[in-house]
Protein backbone atom coordinates (compact mmCIF):
# COMPACT_ATOMS: atom_id res chain seq x y z
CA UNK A 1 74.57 81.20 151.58
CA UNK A 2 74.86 80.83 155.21
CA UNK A 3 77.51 82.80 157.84
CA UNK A 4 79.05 83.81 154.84
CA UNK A 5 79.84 80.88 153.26
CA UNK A 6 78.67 78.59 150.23
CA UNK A 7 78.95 74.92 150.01
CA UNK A 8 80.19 73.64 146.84
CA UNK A 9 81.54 69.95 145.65
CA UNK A 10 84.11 70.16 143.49
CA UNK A 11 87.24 67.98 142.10
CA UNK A 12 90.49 68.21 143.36
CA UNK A 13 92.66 68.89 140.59
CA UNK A 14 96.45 69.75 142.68
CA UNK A 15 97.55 71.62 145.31
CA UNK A 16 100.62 74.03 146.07
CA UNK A 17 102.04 74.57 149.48
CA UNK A 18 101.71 78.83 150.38
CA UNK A 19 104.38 79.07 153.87
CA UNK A 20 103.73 76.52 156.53
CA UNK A 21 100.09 76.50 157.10
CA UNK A 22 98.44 77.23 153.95
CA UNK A 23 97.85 75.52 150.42
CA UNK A 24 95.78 76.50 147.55
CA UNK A 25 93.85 73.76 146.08
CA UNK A 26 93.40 73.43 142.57
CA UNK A 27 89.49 72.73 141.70
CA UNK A 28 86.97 72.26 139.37
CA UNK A 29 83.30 72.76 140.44
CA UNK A 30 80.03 73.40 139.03
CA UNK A 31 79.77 77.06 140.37
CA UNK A 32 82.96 78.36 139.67
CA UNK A 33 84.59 76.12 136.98
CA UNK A 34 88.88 75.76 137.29
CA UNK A 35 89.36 78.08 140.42
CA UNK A 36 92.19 78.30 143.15
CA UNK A 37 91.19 78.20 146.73
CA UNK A 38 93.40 79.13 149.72
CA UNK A 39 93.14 76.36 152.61
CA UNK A 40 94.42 77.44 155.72
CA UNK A 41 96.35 75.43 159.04
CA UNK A 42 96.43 72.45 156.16
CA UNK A 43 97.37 69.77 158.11
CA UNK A 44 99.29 66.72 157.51
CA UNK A 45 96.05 64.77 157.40
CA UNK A 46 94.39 66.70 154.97
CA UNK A 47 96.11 65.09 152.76
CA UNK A 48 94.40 62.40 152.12
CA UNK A 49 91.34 64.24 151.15
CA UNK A 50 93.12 66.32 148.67
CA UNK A 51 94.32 63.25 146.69
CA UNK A 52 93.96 63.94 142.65
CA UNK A 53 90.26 63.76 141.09
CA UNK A 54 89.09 63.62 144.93
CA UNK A 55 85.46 65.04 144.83
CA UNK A 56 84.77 66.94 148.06
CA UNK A 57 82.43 69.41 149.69
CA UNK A 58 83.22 72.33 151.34
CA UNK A 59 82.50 75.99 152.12
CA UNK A 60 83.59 78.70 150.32
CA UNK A 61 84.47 81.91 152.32
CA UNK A 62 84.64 84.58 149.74
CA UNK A 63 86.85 87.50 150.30
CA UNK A 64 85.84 91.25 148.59
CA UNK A 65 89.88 92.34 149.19
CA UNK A 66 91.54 89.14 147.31
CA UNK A 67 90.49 86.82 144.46
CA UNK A 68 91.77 84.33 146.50
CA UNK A 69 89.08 82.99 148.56
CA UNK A 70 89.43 80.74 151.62
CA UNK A 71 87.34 77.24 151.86
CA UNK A 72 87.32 75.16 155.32
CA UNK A 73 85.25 72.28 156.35
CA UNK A 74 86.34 69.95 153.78
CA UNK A 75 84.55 66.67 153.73
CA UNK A 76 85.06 63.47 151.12
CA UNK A 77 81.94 62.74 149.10
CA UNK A 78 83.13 59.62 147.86
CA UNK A 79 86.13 57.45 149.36
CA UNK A 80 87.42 55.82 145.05
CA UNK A 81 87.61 52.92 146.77
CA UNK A 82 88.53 51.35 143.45
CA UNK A 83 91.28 53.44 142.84
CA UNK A 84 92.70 54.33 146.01
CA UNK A 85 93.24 50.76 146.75
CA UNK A 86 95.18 49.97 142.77
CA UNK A 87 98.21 51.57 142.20
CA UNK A 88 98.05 51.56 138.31
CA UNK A 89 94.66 53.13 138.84
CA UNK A 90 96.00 56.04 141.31
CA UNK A 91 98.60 56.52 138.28
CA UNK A 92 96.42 57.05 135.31
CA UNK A 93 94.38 59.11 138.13
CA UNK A 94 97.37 61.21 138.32
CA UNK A 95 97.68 61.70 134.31
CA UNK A 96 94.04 63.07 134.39
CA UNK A 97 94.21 65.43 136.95
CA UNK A 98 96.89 67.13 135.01
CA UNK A 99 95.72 67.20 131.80
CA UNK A 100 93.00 69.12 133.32
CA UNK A 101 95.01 71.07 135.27
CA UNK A 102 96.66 72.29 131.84
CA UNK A 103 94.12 71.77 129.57
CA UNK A 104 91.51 74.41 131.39
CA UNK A 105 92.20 77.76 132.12
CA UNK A 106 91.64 79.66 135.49
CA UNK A 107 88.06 80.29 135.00
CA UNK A 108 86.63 77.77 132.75
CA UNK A 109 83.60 76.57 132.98
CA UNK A 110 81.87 74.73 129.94
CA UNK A 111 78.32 73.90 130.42
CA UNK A 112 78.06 70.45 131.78
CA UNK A 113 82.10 70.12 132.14
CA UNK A 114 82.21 69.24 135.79
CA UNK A 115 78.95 66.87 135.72
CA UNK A 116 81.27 64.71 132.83
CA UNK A 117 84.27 65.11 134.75
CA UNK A 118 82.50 63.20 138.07
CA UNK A 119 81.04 60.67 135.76
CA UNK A 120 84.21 59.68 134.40
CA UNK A 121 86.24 59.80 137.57
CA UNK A 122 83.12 57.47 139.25
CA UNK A 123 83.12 55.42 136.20
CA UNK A 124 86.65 54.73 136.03
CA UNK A 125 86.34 54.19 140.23
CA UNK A 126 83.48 51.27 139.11
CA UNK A 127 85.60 49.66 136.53
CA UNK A 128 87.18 46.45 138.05
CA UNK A 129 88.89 44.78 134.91
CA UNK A 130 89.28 46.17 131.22
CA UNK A 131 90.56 49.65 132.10
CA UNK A 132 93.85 50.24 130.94
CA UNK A 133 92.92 52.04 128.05
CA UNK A 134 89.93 54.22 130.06
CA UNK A 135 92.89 57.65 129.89
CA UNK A 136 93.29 57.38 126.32
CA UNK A 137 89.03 57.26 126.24
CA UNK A 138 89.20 59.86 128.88
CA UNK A 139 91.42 62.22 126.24
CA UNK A 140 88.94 61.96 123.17
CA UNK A 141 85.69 62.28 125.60
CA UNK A 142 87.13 65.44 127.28
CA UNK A 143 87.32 66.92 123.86
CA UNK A 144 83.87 66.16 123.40
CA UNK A 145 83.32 67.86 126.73
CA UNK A 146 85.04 70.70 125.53
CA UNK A 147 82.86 71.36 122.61
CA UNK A 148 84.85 70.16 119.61
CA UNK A 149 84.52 66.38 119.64
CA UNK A 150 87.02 64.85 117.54
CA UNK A 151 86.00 63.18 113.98
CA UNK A 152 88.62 61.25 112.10
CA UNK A 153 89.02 64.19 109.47
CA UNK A 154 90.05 66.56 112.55
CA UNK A 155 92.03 64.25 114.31
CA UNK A 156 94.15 62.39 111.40
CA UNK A 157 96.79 65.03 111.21
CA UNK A 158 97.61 64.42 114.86
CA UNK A 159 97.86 61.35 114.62
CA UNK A 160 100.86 60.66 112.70
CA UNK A 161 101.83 56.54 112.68
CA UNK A 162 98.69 56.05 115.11
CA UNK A 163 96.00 56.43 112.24
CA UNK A 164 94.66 52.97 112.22
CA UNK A 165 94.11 52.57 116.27
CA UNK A 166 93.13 56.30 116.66
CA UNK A 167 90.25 55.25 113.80
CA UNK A 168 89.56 51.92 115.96
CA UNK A 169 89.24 54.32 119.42
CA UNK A 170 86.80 56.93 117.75
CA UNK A 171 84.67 54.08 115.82
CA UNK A 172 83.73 52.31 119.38
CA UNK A 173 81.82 53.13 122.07
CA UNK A 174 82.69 53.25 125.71
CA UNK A 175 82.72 49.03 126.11
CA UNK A 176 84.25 48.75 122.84
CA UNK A 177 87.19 51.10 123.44
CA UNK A 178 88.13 49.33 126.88
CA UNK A 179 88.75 46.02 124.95
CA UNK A 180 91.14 47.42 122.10
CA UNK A 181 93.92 45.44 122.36
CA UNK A 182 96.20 48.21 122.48
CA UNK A 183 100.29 47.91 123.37
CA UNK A 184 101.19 50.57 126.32
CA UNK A 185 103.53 52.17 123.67
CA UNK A 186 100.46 52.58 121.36
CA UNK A 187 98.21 53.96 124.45
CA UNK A 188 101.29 56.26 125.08
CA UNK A 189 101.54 57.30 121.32
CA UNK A 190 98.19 58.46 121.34
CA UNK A 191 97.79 60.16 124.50
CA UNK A 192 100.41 62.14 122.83
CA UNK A 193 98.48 62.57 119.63
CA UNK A 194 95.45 63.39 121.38
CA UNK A 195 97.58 65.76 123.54
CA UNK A 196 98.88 67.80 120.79
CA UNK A 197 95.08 68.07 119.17
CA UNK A 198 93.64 69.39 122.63
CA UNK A 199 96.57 71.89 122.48
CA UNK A 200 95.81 73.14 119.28
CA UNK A 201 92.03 73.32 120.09
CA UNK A 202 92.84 75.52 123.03
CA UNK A 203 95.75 77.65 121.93
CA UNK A 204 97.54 75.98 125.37
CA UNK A 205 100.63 74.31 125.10
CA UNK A 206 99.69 71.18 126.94
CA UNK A 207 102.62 69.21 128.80
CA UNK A 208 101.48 66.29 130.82
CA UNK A 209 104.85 65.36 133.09
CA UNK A 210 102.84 62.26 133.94
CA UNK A 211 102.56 60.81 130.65
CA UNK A 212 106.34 59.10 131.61
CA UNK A 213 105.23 57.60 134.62
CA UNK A 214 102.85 56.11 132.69
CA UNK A 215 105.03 55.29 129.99
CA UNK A 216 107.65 53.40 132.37
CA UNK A 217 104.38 51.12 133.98
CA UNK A 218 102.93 50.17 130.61
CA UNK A 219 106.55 49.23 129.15
């Protein structure tokens, strides 16, 4: 702690605009798991740093009158070159930002949730070929991150016409999965099934708006 305020890194998971100057900024971080921050005289350039799965670091200025706490000095820990510059990449990026978003509750914070979360958003940022089915991965593994990793058993009543596929996805590993020869209307179907079994897992009714936009690019 220093003047008051803590560095933290954390991932940016959305933002909303507060009047003319101010945003809160959706994050996930180590210290304080899902949390809202307040980010004042936002400017226009700022947002480029608060681009979905972003990692940053900044200060936290907490505030004993509001739960609402302030940050400032924002600075980019790692630039996703090899998303940023793909624009299928910055999509699926998109889709996993808001399954988090309304997948975890204001306050979560599952042991070893955010360390997974930056290995998977540099891992996907590494990936130069063979990635179009890392969101459907990124689904079953978040489960896993969650605490109730899926098993074929668990999973096969969510899956509905997807059974054979959803066994494929859960049988191989990380290299494995990312060379399924999978149609975008079966990645689709199963980010759906896979959907439905998070929301029953946490009693949240997850809907992911950006599941069509990814829909309409992997007709």
């Amino acid at each position: 702690m220093t003047g008051g305020a803590q560095n933290i890194e954390f991932i940016v998971l959305a933002t909303t605009k507060v009047g003319d100057n101010a945003i809160v900024v959706h994050t996930l971080s180590k210290e304080y798991g899902r949390r809202g921050f307040l980010l004042r005289s936002a400017k226009k350039t700022a947002g480029a740093l608060l681009l979905p799965l972003n990692i940053l670091e900044a200060d936290v200025v907490e505030n004993p009158k509001s739960e609402l706490w302030t940050i400032k000095n924002l600075l980019l820990k790692d630039s996703l070159q090899g998303i940023r510059g793909n624009l299928q990449k910055n999509t699926i990026t998109l889709f996993m930002a808001e399954v988090l978003m309304r997948t975890l509750k204001d306050g979560t914070n599952e042991d070893g949730l955010y360390e997974w979360c930056v290995g998977s958003i540099l891992t996907f940022n590494a990936l130069e070929s063979d990635w179009t089915n890392f969101h459907v991965r990124f689904l079953m593994e978040l489960a896993g991150a969650l605490g109730f990793r899926p098993s074929f058993q668990s999973i096969a009543p969510f899956a509905q016409e997807q059974l054979q596929p959803m066994k494929q996805l859960l049988e191989a590993d990380f290299t494995a999965s990312m060379l399924l020869p999978l149609s975008g209307a079966t990645r689709s179907a199963l980010c759906e099934d896979l959907l439905r079994y998070l929301s029953y897992h946490t009693d949240t009714n997850i809907q992911v708006k950006s599941l069509d936009v990814l829909k309409e690019l992997y007709r």
